[in-house]
N, C-alpha and C. Protein backbone atom coordinates (compact mmCIF):
# COMPACT_ATOMS: atom_id res chain seq x y z
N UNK A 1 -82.68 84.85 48.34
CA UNK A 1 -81.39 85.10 48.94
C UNK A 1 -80.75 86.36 48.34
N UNK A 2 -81.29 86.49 47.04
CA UNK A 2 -80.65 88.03 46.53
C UNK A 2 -80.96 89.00 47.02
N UNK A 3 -82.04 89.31 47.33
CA UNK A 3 -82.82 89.91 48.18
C UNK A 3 -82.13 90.73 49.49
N UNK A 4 -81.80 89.73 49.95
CA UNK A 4 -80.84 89.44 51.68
C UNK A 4 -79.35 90.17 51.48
N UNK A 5 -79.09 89.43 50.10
CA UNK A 5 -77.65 89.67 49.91
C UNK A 5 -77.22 91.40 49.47
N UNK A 6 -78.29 91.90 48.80
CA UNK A 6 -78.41 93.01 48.13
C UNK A 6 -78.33 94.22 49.09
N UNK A 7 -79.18 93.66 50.16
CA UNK A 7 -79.93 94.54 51.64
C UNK A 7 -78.29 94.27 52.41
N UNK A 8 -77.88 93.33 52.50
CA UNK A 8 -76.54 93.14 53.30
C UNK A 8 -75.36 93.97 53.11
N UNK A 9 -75.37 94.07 51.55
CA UNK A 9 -73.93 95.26 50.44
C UNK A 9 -74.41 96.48 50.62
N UNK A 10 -75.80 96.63 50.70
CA UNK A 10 -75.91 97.88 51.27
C UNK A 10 -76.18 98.47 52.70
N UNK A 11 -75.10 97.87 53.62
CA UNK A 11 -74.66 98.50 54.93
C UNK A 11 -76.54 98.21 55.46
N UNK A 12 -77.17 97.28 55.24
CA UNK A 12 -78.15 97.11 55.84
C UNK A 12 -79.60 97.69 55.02
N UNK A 13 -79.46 98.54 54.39
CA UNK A 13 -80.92 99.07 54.02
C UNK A 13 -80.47 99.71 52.43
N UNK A 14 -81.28 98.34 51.63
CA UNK A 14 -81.06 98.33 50.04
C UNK A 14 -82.27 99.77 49.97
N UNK A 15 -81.89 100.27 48.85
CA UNK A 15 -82.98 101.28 47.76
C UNK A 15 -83.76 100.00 47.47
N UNK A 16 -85.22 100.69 46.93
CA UNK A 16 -86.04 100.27 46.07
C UNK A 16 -85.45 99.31 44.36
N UNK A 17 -84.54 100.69 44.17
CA UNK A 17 -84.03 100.50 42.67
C UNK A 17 -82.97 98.79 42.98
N UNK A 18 -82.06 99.12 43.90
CA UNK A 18 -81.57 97.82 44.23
C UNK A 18 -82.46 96.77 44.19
N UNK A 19 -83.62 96.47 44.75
CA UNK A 19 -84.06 95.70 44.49
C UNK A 19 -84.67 94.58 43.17
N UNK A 20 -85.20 95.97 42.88
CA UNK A 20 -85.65 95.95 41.55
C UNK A 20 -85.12 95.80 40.72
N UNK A 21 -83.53 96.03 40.22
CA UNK A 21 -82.77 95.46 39.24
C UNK A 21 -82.89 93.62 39.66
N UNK A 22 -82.95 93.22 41.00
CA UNK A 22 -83.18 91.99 41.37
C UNK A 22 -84.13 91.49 40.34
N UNK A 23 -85.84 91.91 40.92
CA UNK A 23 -86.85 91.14 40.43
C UNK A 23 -87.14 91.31 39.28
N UNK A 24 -86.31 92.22 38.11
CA UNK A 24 -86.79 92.71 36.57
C UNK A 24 -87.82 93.44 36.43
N UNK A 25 -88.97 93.44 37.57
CA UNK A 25 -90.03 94.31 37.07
C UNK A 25 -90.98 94.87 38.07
N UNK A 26 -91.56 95.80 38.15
CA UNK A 26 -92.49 96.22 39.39
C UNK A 26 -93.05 95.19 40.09
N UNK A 27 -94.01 94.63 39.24
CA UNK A 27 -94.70 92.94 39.11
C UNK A 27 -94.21 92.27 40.21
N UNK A 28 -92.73 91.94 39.95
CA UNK A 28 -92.24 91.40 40.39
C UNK A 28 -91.86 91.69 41.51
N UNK A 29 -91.24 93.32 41.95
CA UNK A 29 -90.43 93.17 43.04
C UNK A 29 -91.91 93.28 44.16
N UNK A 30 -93.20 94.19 43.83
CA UNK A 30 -94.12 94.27 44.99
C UNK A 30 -94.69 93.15 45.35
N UNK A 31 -95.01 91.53 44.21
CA UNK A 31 -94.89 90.20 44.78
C UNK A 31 -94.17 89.86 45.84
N UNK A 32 -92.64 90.46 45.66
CA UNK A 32 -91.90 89.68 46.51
C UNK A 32 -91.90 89.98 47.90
N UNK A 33 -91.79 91.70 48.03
CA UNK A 33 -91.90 92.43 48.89
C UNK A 33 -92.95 91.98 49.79
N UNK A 34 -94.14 92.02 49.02
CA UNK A 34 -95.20 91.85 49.91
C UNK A 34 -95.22 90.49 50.81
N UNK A 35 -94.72 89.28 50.13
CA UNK A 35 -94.40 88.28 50.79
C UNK A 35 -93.65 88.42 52.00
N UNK A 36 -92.17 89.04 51.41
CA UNK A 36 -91.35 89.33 52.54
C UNK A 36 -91.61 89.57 53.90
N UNK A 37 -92.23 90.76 53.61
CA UNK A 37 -92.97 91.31 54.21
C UNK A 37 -94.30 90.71 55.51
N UNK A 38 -95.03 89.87 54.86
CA UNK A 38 -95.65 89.24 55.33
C UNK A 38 -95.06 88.11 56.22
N UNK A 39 -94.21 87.34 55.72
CA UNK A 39 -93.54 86.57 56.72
C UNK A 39 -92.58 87.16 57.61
N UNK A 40 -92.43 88.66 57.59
CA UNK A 40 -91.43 89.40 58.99
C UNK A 40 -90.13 89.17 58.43
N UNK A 41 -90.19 88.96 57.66
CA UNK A 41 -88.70 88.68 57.27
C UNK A 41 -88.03 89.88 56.43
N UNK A 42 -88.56 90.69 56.33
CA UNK A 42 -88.20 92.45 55.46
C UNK A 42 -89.24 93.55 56.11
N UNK A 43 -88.34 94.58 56.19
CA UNK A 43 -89.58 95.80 56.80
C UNK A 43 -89.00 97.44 55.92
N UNK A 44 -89.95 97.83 55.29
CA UNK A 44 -89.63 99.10 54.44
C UNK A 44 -89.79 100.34 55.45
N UNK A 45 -88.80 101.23 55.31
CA UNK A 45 -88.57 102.49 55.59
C UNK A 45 -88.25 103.96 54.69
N UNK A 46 -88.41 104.79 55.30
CA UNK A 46 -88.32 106.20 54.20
C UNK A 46 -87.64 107.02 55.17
N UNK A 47 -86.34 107.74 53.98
CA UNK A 47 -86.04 108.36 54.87
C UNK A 47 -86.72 110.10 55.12
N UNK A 48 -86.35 110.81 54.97
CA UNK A 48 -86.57 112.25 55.02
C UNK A 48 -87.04 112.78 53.92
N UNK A 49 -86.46 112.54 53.09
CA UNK A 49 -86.70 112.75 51.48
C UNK A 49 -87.33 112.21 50.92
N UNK A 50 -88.35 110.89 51.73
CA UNK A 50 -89.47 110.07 50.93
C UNK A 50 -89.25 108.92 50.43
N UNK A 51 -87.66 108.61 50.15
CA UNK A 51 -87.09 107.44 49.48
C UNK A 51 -87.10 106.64 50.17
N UNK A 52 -87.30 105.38 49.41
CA UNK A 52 -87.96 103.89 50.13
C UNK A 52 -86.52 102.95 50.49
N UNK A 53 -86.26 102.39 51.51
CA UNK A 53 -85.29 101.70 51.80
C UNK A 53 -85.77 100.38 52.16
N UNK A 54 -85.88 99.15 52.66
CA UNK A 54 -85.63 97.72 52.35
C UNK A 54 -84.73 97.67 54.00
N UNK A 55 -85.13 96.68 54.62
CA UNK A 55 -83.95 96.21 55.69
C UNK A 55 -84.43 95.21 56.43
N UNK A 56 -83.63 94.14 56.95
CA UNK A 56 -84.28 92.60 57.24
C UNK A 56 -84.46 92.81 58.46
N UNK A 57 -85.23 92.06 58.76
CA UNK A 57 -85.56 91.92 60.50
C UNK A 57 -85.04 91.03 60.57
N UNK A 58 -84.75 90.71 62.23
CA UNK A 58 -84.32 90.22 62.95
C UNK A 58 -84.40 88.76 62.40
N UNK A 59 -85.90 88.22 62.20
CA UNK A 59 -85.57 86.72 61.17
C UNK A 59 -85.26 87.00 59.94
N UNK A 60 -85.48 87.85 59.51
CA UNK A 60 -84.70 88.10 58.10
C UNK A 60 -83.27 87.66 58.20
N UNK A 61 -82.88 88.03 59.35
CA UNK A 61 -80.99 88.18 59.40
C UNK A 61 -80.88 86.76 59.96
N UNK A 62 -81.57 85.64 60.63
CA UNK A 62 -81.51 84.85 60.91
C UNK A 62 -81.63 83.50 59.65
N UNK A 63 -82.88 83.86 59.02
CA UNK A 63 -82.59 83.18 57.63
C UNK A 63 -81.40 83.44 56.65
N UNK A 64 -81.16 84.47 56.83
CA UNK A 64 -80.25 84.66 55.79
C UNK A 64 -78.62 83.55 55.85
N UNK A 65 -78.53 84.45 57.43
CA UNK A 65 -77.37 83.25 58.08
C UNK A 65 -77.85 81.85 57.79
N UNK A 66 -78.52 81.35 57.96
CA UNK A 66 -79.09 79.73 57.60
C UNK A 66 -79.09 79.42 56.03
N UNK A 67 -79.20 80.30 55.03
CA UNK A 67 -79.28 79.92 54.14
C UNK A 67 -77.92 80.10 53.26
N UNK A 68 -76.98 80.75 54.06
CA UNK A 68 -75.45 80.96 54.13
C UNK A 68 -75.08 79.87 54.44
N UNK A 69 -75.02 79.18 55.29
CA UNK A 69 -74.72 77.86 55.67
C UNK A 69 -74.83 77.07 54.98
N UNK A 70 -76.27 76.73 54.31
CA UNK A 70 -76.74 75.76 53.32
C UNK A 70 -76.13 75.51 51.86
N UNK A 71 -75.74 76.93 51.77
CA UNK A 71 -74.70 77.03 50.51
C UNK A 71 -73.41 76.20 50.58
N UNK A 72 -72.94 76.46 52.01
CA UNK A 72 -71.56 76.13 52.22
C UNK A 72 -71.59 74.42 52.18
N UNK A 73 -73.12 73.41 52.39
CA UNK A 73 -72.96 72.14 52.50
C UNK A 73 -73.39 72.25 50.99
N UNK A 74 -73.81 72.72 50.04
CA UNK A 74 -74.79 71.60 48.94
C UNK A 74 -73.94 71.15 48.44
N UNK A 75 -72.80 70.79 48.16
CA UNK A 75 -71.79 69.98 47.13
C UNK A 75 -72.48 68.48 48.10
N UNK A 76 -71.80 68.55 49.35
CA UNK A 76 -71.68 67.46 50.10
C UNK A 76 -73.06 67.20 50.25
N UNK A 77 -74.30 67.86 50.32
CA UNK A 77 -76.11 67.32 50.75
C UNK A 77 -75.97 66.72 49.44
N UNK A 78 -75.82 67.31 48.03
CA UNK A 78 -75.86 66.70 46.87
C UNK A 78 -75.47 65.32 46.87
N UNK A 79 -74.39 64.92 46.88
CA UNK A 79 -73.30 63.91 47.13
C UNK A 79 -73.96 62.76 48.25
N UNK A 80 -74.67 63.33 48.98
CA UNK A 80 -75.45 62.08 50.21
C UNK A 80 -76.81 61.86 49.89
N UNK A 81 -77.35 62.69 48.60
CA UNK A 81 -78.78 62.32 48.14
C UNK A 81 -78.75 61.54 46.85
N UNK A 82 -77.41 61.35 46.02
CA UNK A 82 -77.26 60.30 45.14
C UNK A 82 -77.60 58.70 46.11
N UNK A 83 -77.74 57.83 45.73
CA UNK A 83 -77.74 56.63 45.33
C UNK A 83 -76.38 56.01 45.57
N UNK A 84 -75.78 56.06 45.07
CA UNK A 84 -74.15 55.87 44.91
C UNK A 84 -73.35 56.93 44.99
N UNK A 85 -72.07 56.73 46.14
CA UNK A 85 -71.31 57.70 45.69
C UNK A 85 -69.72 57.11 45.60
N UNK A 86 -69.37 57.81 44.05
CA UNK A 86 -68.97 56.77 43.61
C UNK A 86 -67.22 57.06 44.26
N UNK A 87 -66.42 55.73 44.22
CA UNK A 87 -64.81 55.78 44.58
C UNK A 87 -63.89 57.33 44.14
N UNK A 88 -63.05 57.57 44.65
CA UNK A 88 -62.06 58.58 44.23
C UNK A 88 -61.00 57.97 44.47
């Protein structure tokens, strides 16, 4: 979701370096990328100058919204996967 969120603050199409302060390490961010990537859910671009930009596709922007949502229930999903919930 940082990922999404990072690509979102930046008016749609994160830097490389954005990212990468994400994943801590090369290692890391071309793992992720490549995943991304693979499931259609991120597509890399360059602009003129060679520099690498980041920007979600169309299910990219669709998960993202969904996983925006999911945030907004977990108190309450939490709360209905206890056992008991207890009086107030």
């Amino acid at each position: 979701m940082q990922y999404f969120e990072s690509i979102e603050a930046a008016d749609g199409k994160a830097r490389r370096m954005d990212l990468l302060r994400i994943a801590g390490n090369e290692a890391n961010l071309n793992r992720m990328i490549s995943y991304l990537e693979s499931q259609k859910l991120m597509v890399e671009s360059k602009d003129g100058e060679g520099r690498v930009y980041y920007s979600k596709t169309d299910l990219g922007e669709k998960l993202h919204a969904l996983l925006k949502g999911l945030e907004y229930f977990d108190s309450p999903l939490k709360d209905l996967g206890k056992s008991r919930i207890s009086q107030s």
